[in-house]
C-alpha atoms as a PDB file:
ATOM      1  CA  UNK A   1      87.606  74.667 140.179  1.00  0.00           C
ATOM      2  CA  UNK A   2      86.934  76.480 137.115  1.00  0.00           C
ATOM      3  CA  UNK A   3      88.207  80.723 137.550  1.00  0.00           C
ATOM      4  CA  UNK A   4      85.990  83.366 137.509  1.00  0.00           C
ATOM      5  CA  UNK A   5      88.560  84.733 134.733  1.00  0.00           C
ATOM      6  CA  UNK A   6      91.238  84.126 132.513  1.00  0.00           C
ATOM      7  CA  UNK A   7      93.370  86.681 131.836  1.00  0.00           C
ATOM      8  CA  UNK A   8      95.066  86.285 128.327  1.00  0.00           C
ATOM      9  CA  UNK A   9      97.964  88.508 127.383  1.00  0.00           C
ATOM     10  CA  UNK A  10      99.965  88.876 124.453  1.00  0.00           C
ATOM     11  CA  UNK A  11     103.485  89.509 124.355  1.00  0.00           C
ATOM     12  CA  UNK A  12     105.752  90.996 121.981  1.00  0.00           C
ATOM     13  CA  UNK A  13     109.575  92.950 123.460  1.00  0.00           C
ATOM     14  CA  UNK A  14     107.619  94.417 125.874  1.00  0.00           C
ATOM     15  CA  UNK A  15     110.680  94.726 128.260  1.00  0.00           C
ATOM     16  CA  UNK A  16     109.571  95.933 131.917  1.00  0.00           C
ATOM     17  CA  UNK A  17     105.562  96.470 131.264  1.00  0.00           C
ATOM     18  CA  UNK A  18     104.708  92.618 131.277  1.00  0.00           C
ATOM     19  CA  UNK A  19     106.053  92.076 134.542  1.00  0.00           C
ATOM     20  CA  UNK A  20     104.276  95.011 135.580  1.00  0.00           C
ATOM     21  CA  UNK A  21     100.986  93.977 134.140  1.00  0.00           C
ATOM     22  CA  UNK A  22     100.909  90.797 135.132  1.00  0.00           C
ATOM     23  CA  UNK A  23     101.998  91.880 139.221  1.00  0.00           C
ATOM     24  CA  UNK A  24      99.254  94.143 139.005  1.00  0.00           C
ATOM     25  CA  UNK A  25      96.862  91.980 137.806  1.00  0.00           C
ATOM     26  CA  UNK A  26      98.008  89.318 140.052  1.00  0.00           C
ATOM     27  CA  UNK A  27      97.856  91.623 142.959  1.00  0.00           C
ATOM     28  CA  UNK A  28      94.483  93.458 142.297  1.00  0.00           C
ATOM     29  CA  UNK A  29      92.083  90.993 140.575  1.00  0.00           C
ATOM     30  CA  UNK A  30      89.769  90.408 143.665  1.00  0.00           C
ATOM     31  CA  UNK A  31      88.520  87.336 141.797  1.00  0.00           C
ATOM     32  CA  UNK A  32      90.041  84.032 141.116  1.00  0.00           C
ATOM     33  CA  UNK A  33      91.334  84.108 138.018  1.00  0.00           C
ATOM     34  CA  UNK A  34      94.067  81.966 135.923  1.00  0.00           C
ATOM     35  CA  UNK A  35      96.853  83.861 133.966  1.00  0.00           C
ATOM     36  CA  UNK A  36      97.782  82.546 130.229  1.00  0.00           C
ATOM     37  CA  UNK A  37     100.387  84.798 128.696  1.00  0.00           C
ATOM     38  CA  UNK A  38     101.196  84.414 124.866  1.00  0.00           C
ATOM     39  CA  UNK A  39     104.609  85.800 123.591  1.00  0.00           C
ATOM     40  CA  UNK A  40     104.801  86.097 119.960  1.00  0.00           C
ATOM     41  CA  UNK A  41     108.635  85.377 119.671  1.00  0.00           C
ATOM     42  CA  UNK A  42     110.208  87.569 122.017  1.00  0.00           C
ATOM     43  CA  UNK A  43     113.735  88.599 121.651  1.00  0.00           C
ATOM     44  CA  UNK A  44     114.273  90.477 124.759  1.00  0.00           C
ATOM     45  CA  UNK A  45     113.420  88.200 127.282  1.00  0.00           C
ATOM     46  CA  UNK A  46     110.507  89.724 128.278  1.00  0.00           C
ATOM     47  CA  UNK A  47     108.311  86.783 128.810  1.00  0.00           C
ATOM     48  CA  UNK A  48     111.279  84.664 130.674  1.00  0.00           C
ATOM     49  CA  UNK A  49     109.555  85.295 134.257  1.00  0.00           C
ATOM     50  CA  UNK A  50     106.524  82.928 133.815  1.00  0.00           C
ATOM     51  CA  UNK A  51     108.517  80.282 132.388  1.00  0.00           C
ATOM     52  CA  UNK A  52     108.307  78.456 135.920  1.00  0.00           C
ATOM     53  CA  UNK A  53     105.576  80.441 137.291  1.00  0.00           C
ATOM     54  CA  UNK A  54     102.943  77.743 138.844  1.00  0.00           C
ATOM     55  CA  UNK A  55      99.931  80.405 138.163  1.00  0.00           C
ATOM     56  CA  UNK A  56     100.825  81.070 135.243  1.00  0.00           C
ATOM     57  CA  UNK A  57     100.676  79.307 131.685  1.00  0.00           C
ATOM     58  CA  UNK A  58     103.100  80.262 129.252  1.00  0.00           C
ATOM     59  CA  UNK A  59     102.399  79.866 125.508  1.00  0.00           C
ATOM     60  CA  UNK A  60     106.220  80.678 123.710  1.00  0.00           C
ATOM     61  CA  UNK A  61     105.321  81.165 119.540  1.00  0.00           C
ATOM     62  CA  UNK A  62     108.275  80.011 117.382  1.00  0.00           C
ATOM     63  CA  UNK A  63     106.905  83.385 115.128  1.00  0.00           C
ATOM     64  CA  UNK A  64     105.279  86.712 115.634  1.00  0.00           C
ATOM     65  CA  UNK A  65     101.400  85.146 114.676  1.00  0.00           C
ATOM     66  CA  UNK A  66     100.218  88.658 115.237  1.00  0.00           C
ATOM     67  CA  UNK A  67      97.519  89.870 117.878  1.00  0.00           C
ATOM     68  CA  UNK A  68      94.728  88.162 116.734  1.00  0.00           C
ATOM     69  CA  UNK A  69      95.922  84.704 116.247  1.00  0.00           C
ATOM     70  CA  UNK A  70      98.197  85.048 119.512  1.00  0.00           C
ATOM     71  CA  UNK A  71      94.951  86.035 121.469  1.00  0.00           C
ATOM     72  CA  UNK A  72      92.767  83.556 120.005  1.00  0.00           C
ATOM     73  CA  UNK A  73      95.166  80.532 121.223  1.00  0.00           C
ATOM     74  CA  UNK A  74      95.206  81.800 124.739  1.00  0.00           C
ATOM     75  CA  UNK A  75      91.402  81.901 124.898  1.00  0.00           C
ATOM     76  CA  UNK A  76      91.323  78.207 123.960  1.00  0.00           C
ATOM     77  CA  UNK A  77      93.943  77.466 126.007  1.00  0.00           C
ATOM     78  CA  UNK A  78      91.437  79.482 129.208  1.00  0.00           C
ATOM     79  CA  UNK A  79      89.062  77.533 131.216  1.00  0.00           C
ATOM     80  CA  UNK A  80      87.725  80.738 133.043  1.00  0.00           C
ATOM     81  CA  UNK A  81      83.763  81.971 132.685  1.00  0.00           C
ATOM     82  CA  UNK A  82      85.156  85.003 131.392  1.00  0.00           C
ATOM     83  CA  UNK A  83      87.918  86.187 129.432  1.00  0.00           C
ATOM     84  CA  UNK A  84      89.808  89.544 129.883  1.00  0.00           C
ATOM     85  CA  UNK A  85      92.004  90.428 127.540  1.00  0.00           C
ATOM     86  CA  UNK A  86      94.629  92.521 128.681  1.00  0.00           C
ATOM     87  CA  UNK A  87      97.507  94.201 127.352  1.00  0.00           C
ATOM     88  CA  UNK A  88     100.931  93.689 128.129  1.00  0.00           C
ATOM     89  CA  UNK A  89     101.384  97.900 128.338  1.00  0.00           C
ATOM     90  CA  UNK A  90      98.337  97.978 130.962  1.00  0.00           C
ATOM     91  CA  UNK A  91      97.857  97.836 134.963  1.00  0.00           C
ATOM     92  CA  UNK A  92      94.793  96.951 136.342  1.00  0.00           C
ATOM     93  CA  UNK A  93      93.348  99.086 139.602  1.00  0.00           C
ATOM     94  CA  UNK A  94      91.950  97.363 142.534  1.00  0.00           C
ATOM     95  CA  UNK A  95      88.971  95.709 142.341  1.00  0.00           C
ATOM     96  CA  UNK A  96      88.800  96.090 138.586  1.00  0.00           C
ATOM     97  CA  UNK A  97      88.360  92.961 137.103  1.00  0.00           C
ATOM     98  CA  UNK A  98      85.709  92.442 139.896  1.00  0.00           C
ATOM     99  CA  UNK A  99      83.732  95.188 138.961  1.00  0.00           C
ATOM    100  CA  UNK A 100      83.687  93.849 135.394  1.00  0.00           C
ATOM    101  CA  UNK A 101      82.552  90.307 136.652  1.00  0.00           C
ATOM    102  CA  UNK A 102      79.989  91.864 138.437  1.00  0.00           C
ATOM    103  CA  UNK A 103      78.522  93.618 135.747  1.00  0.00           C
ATOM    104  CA  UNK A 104      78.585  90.943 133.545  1.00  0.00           C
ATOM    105  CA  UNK A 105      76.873  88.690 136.316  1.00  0.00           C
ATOM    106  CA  UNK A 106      74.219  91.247 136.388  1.00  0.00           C
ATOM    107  CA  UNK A 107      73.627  91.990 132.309  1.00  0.00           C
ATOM    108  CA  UNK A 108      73.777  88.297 131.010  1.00  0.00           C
ATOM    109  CA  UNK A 109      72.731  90.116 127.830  1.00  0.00           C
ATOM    110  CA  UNK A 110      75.994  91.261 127.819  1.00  0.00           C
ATOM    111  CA  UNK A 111      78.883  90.076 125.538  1.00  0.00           C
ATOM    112  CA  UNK A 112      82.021  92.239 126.268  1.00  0.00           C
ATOM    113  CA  UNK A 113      82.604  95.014 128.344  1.00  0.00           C
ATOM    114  CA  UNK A 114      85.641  97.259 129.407  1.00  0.00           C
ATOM    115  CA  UNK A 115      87.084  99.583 131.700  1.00  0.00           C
ATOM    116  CA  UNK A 116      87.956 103.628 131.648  1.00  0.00           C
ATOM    117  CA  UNK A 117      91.186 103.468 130.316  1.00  0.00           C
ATOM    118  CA  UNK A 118      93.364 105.964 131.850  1.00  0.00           C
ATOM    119  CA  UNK A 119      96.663 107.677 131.029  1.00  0.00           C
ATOM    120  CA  UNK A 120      99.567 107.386 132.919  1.00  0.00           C
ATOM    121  CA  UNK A 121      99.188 111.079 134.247  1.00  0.00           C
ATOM    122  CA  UNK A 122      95.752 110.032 135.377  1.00  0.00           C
ATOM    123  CA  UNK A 123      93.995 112.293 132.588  1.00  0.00           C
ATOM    124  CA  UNK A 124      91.127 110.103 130.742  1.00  0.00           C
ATOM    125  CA  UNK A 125      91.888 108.423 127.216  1.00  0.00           C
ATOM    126  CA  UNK A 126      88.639 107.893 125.945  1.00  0.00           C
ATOM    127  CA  UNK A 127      87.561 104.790 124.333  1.00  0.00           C
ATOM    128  CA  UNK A 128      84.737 103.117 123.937  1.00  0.00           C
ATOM    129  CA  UNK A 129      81.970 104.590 121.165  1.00  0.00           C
ATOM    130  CA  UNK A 130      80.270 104.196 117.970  1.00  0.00           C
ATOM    131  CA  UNK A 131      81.555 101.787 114.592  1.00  0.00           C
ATOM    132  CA  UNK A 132      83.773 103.991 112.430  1.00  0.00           C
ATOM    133  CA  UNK A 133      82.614 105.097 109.557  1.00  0.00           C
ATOM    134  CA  UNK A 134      83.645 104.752 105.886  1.00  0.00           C
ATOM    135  CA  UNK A 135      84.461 108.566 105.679  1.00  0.00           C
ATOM    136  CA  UNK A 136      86.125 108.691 109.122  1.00  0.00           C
ATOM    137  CA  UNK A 137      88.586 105.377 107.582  1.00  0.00           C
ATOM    138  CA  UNK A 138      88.657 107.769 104.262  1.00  0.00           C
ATOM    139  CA  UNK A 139      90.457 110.379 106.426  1.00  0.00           C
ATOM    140  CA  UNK A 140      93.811 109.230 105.969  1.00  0.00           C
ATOM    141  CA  UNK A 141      95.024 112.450 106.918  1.00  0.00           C
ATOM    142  CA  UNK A 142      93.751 115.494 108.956  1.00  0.00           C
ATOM    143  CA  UNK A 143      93.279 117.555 105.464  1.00  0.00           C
ATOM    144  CA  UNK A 144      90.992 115.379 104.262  1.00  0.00           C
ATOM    145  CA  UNK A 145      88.130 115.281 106.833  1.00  0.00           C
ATOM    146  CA  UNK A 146      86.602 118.484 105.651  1.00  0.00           C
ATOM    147  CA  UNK A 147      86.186 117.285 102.511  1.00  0.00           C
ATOM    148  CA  UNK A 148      85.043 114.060 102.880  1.00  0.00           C
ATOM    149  CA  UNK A 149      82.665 115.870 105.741  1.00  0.00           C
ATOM    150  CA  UNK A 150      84.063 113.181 108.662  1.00  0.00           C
ATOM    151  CA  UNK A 151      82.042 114.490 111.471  1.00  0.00           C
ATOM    152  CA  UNK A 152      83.937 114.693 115.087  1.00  0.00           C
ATOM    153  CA  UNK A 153      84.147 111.682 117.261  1.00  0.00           C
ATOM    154  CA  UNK A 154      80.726 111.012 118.604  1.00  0.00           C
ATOM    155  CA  UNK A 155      82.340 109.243 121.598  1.00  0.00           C
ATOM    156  CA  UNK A 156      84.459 112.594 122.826  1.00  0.00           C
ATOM    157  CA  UNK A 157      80.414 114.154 123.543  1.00  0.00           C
ATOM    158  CA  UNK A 158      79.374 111.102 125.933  1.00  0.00           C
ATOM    159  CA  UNK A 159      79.556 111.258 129.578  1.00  0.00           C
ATOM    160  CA  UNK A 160      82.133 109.132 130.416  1.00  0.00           C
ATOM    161  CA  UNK A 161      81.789 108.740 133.590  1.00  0.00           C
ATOM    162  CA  UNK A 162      78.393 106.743 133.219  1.00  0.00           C
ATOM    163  CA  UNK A 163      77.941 102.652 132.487  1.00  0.00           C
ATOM    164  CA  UNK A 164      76.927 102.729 128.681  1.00  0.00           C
ATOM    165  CA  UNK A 165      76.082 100.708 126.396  1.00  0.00           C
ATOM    166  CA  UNK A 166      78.669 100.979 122.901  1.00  0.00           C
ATOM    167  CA  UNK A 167      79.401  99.887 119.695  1.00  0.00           C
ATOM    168  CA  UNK A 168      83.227  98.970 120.176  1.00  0.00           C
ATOM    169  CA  UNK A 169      85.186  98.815 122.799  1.00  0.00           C
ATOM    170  CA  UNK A 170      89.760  98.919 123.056  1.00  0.00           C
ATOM    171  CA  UNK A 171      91.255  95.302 123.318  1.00  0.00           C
ATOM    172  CA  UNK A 172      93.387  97.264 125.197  1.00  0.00           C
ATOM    173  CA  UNK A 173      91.490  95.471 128.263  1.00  0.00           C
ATOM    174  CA  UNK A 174      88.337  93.783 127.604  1.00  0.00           C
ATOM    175  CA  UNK A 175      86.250  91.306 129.484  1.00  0.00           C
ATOM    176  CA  UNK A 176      84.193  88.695 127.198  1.00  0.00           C
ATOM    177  CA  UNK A 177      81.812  86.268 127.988  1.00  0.00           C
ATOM    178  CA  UNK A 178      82.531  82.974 126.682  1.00  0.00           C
ATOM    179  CA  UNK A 179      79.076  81.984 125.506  1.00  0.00           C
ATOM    180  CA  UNK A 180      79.615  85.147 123.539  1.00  0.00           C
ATOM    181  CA  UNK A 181      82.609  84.155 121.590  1.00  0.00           C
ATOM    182  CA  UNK A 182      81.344  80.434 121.039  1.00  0.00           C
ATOM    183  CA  UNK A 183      78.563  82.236 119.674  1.00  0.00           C
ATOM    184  CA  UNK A 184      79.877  85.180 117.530  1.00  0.00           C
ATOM    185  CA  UNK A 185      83.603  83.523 117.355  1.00  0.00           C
ATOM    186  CA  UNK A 186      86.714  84.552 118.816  1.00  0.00           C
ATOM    187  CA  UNK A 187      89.072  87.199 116.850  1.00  0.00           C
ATOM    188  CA  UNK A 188      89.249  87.172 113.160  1.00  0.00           C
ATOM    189  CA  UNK A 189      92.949  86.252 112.570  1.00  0.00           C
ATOM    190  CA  UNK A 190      93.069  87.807 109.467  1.00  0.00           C
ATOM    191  CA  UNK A 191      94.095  91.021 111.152  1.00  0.00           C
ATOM    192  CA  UNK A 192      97.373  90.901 112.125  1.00  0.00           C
ATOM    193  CA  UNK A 193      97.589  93.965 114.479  1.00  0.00           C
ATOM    194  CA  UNK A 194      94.778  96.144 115.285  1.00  0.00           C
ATOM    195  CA  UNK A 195      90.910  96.522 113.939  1.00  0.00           C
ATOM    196  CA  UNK A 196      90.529  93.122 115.458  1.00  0.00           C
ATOM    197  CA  UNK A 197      88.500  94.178 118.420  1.00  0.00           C
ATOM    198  CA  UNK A 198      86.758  96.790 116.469  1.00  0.00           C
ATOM    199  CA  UNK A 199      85.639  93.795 113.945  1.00  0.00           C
ATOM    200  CA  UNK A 200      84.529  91.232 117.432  1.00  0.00           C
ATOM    201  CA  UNK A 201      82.235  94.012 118.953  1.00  0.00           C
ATOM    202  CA  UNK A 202      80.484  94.587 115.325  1.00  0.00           C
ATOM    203  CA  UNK A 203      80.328  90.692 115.117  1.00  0.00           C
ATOM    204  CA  UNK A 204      78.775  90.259 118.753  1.00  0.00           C
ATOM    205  CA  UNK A 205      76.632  93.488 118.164  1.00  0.00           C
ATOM    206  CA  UNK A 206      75.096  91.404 115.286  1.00  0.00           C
ATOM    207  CA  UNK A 207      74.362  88.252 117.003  1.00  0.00           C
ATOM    208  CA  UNK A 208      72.678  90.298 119.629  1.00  0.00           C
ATOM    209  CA  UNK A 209      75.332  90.747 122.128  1.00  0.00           C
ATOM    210  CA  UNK A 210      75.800  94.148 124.207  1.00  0.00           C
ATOM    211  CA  UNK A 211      78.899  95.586 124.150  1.00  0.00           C
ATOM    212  CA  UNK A 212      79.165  97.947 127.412  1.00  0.00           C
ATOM    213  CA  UNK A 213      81.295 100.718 128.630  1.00  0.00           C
ATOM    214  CA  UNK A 214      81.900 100.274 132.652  1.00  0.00           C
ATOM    215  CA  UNK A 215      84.092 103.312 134.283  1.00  0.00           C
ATOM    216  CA  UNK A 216      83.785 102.174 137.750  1.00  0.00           C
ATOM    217  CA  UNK A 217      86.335 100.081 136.368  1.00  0.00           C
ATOM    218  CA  UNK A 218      89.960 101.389 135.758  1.00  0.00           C
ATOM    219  CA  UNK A 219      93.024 100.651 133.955  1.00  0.00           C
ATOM    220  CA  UNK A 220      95.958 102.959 133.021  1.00  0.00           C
ATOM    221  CA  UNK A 221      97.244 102.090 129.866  1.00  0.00           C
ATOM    222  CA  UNK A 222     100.576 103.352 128.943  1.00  0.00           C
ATOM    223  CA  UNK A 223      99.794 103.616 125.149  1.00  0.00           C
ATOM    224  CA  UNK A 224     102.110 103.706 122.181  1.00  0.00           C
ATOM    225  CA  UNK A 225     104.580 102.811 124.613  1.00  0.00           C
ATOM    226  CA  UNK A 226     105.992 100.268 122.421  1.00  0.00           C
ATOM    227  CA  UNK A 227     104.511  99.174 118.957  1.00  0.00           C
ATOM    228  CA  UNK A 228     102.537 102.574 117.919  1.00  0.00           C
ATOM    229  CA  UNK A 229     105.395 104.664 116.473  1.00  0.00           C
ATOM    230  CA  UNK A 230     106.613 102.367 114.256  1.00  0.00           C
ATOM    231  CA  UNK A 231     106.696 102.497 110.420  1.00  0.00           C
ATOM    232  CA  UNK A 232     105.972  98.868 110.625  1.00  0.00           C
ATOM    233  CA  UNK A 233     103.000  99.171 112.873  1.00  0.00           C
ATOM    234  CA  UNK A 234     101.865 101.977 110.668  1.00  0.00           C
ATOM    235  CA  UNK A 235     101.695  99.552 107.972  1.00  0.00           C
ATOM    236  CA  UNK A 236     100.053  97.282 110.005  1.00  0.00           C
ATOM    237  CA  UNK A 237      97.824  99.494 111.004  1.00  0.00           C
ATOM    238  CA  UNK A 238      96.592 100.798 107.272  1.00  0.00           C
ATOM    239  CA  UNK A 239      96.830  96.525 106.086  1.00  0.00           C
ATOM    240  CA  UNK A 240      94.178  95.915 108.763  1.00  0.00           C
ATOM    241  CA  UNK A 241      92.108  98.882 107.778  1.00  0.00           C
ATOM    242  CA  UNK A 242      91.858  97.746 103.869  1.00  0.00           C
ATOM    243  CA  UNK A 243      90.693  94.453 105.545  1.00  0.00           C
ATOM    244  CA  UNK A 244      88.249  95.810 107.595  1.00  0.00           C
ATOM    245  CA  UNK A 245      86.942  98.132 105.121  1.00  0.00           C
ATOM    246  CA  UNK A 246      86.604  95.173 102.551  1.00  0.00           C
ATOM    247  CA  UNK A 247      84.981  93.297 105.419  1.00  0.00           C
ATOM    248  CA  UNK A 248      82.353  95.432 106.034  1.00  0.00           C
ATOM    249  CA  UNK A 249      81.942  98.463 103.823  1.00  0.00           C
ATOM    250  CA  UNK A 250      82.434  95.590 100.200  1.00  0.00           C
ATOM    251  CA  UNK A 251      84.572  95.736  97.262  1.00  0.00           C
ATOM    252  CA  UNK A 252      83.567  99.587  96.531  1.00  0.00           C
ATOM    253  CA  UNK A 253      84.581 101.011 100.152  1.00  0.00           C
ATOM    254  CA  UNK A 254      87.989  98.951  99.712  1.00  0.00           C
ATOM    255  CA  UNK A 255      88.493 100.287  96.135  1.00  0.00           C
ATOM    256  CA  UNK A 256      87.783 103.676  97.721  1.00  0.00           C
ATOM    257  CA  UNK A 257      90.321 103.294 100.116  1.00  0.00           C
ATOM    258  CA  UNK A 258      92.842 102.167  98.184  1.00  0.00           C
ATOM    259  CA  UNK A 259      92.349 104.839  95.720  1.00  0.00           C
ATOM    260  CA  UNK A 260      91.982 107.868  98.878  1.00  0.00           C
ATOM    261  CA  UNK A 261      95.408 106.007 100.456  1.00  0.00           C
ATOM    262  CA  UNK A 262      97.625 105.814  97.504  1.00  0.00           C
ATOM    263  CA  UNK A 263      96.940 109.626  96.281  1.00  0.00           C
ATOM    264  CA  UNK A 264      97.471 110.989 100.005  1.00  0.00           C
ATOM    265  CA  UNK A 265     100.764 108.527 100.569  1.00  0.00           C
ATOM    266  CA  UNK A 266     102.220 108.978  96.874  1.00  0.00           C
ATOM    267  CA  UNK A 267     101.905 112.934  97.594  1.00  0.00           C
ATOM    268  CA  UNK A 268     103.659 112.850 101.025  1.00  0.00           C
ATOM    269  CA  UNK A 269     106.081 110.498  99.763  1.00  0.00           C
ATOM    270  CA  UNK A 270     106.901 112.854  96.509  1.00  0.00           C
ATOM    271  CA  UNK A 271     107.414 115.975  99.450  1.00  0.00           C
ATOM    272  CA  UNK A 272     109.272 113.535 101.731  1.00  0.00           C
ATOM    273  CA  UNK A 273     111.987 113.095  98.494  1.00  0.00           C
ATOM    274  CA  UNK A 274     111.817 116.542  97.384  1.00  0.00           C
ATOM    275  CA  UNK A 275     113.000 117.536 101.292  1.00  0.00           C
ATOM    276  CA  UNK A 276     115.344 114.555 101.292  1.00  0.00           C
ATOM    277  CA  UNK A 277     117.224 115.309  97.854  1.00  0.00           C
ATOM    278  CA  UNK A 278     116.763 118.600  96.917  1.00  0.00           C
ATOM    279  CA  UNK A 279     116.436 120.462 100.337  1.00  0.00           C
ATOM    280  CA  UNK A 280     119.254 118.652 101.629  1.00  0.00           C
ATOM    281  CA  UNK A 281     117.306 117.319 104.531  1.00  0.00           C
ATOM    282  CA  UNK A 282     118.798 114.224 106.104  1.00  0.00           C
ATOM    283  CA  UNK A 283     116.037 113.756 108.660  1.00  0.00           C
ATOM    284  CA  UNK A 284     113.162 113.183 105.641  1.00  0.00           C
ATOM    285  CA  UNK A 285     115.058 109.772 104.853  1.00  0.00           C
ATOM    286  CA  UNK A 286     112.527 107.880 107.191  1.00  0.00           C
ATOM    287  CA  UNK A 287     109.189 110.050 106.109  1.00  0.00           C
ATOM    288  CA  UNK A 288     110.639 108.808 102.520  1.00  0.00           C
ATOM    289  CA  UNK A 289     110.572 104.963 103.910  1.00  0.00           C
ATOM    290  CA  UNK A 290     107.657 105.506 106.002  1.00  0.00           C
ATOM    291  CA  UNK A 291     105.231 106.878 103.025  1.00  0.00           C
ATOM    292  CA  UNK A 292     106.848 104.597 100.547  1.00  0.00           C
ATOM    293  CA  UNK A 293     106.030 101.540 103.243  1.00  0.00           C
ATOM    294  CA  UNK A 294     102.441 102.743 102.806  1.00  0.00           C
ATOM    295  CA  UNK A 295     102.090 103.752  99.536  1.00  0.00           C
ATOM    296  CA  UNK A 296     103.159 100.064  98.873  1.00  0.00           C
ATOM    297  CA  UNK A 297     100.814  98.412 101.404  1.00  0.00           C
ATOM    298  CA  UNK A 298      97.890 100.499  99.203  1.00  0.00           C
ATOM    299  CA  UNK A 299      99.044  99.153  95.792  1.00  0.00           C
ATOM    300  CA  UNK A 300      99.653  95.826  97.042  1.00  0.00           C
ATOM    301  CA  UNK A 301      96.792  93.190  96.013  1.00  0.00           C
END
């Protein structure tokens, strides 16, 4: 019998939180669903759990293929009418995933659709709103939003605790319909780590897909818990954003980037080494690395 949902999570030294994620999920889906966990080359064991696990199906990557590729190959490897992708640092509340199934069974218009994500205190982390813009992707750093006049997040003015219909929502947990990715096409592996889901829900948006915000579904998410802090996720981070940019905004908006990114990363890198040699200031040896990671990833063709 084919599942109401697949559940496809990626993996990367997550420690503890997969286990988590997937008993929660496993406890509180409500819905029959099949499990397919992807581990991009674990080193901690993290993923050993499932490798027995008869509801489970465990894809093991000789190589980190990043988030996008990763998630891609364990929607083909699904079966389910829907797909929720779920992160590893997430747990699902009860009756969740059901509420998303029903709402998709009752908007057939719709393509994707996710939860309220919620912090581990139980405070709200919003998520769900409009496309970024090119001057909010310009703001590289807080000084610069006044003078590229970045307005303030539409999203923090919505009600949030009202279904609504968005522009993008976290693939921190999303449900997708599958006649909605053969349509639009699954996750654009060029992105490594992060603006992937971003670039899906402008993709389905095009092809005439709704991409909805449902808070009477919940799931705390226990964010930059693992990958977030990181110089190299950093990098990551401002690699996908060139790609996106030159995606969607052209040549010019990329240029523009590049240009904005290597000015604001050359000048924190130039204070970083002024605190690290001349100050005397140990501590500034990883702002030098950090900015110097960017400024790279900037110049780099």
């Amino acid at each position: 019998m084919t599942p109401d949902v697949s559940v496809v999570i990626v993996n990367w030294n997550t420690g503890p939180l997969l286990e988590r994620a997937v008993g929660r999920v496993r406890e509180r889906a409500d819905v029959p669903i099949e499990l397919v966990v992807v581990d991009n080359a674990s080193v901690d064991g993290s993923a050993d759990f499932l490798r027995d696990a008869p509801d489970a199906t465990l894809i093991v990557n000789a190589a980190n293929a990043g988030f996008a590729r990763a998630s891609n190959q364990g929607i083909r490897a699904s079966r389910g009418r829907y797909v929720l992708v779920l992160n590893p640092d997430t747990e699902v509340e009860r009756g969740t995933v059901a509420a998303l199934v029903r709402f998709m069974d009752e908007h057939p218009d719709a393509g994707a659709a996710a939860p309220a994500l919620i912090n581990p205190d139980g405070s709200l982390q919003p998520s769900g709103g409009p496309f970024p813009s090119l001057a909010a992707l310009l703001a590289m750093h807080p000084a610069l939003a006044p003078i590229l006049h970045a307005p303030p997040s539409a999203m923090l003015k919505r009600d949030f605790g009202r279904d609504a219909d968005v522009d993008e929502v976290s693939g921190a947990c999303m449900m997708l319909r599958r006649e909605a990715l053969d349509d639009a096409g699954a996750f654009d592996e060029r992105f490594f780590l992060y603006f992937e889901d971003v670039d899906l829900c402008l993709r389905l948006k095009r092809r005439g897909w709704r991409v909805c915000y449902v808070p009477g579904a919940r799931v705390v998410h226990h964010w930059r818990s693992r990958t977030d802090p990181s110089p190299d996720a950093q990098v990551h981070h401002l690699r996908s954003k060139l790609r996106y940019v030159r995606k969607h905004f052209g040549l010019s908006g990329a240029l523009l980037l590049r240009a904005v990114g290597t000015g604001v990363y050359a000048g924190l890198f130039g204070m970083a080494l002024v605190r690290h040699v001349l100050a005397g200031a140990p501590e500034a040896g990883g702002d030098v690395r950090r900015s110097a990671s960017l400024l790279r990833a900037c110049l780099a063709r």
